[in-house]
Protein backbone atom coordinates (compact mmCIF):
# COMPACT_ATOMS: atom_id res chain seq x y z
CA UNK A 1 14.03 0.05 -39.51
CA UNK A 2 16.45 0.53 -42.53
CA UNK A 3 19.36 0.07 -40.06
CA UNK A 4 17.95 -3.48 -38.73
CA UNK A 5 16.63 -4.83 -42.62
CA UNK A 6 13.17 -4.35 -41.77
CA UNK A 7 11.07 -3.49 -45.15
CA UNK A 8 9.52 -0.10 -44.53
CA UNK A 9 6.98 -1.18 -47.26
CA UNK A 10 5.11 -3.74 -45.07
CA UNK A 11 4.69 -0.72 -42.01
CA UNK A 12 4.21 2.38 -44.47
CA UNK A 13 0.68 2.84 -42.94
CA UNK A 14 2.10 3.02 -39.39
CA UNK A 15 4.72 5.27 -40.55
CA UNK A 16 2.63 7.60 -42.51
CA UNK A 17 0.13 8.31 -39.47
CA UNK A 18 3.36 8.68 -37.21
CA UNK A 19 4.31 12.07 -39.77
CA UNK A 20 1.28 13.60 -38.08
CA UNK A 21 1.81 12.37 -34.44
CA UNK A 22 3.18 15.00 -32.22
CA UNK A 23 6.41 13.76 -29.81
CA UNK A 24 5.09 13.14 -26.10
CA UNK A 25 5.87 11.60 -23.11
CA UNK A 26 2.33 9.58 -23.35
CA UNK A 27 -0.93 9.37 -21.72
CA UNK A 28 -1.48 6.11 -19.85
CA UNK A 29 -3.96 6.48 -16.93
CA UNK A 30 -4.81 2.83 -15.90
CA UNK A 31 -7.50 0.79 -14.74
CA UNK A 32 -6.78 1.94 -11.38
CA UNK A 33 -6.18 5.82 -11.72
CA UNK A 34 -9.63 5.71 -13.68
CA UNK A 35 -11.78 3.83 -10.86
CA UNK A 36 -10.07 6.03 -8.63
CA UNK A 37 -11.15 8.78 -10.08
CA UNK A 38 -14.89 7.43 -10.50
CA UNK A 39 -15.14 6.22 -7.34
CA UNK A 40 -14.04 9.22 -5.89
CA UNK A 41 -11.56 7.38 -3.60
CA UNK A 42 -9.39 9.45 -1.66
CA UNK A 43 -5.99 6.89 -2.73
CA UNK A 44 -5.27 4.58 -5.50
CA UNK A 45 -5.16 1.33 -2.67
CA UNK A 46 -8.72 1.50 -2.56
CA UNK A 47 -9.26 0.54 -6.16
CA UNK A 48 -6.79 -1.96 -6.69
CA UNK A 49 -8.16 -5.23 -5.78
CA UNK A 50 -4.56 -6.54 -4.44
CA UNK A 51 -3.00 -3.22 -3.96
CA UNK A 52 1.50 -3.46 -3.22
CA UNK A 53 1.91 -1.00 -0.64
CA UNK A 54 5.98 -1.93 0.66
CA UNK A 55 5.46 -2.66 4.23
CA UNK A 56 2.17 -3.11 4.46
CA UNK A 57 -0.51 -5.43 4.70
CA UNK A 58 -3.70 -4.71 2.17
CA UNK A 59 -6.31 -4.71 5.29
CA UNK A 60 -8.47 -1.95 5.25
């Protein structure tokens, strides 16, 4: 931020709760993981409304 001339003033709440964040490689699960996971579907296709499967046509 110091680098690019951005005041660290205007972002010094962000920056003080990032001291206490630990480093990760994040936790996204999606909309689709989760109803999968609800549902108890056996694949993700089944919960995505349009699902992109290469080669394929979404019939079921």
């Amino acid at each position: 931020m110091r680098k690019s001339g951005i005041d660290t003033r205007t972002y010094s709440n962000y920056l003080m709760i990032a001291k206490y964040l630990y480093p990760s490689a994040g936790f996204g699960i999606g909309i689709e993981r989760l109803t999968r996971y609800i549902c108890g579907f056996k694949e993700i296709k089944y919960a995505n409304l349009f699902p992109k499967i290469p080669g394929e046509y979404a019939y079921f």
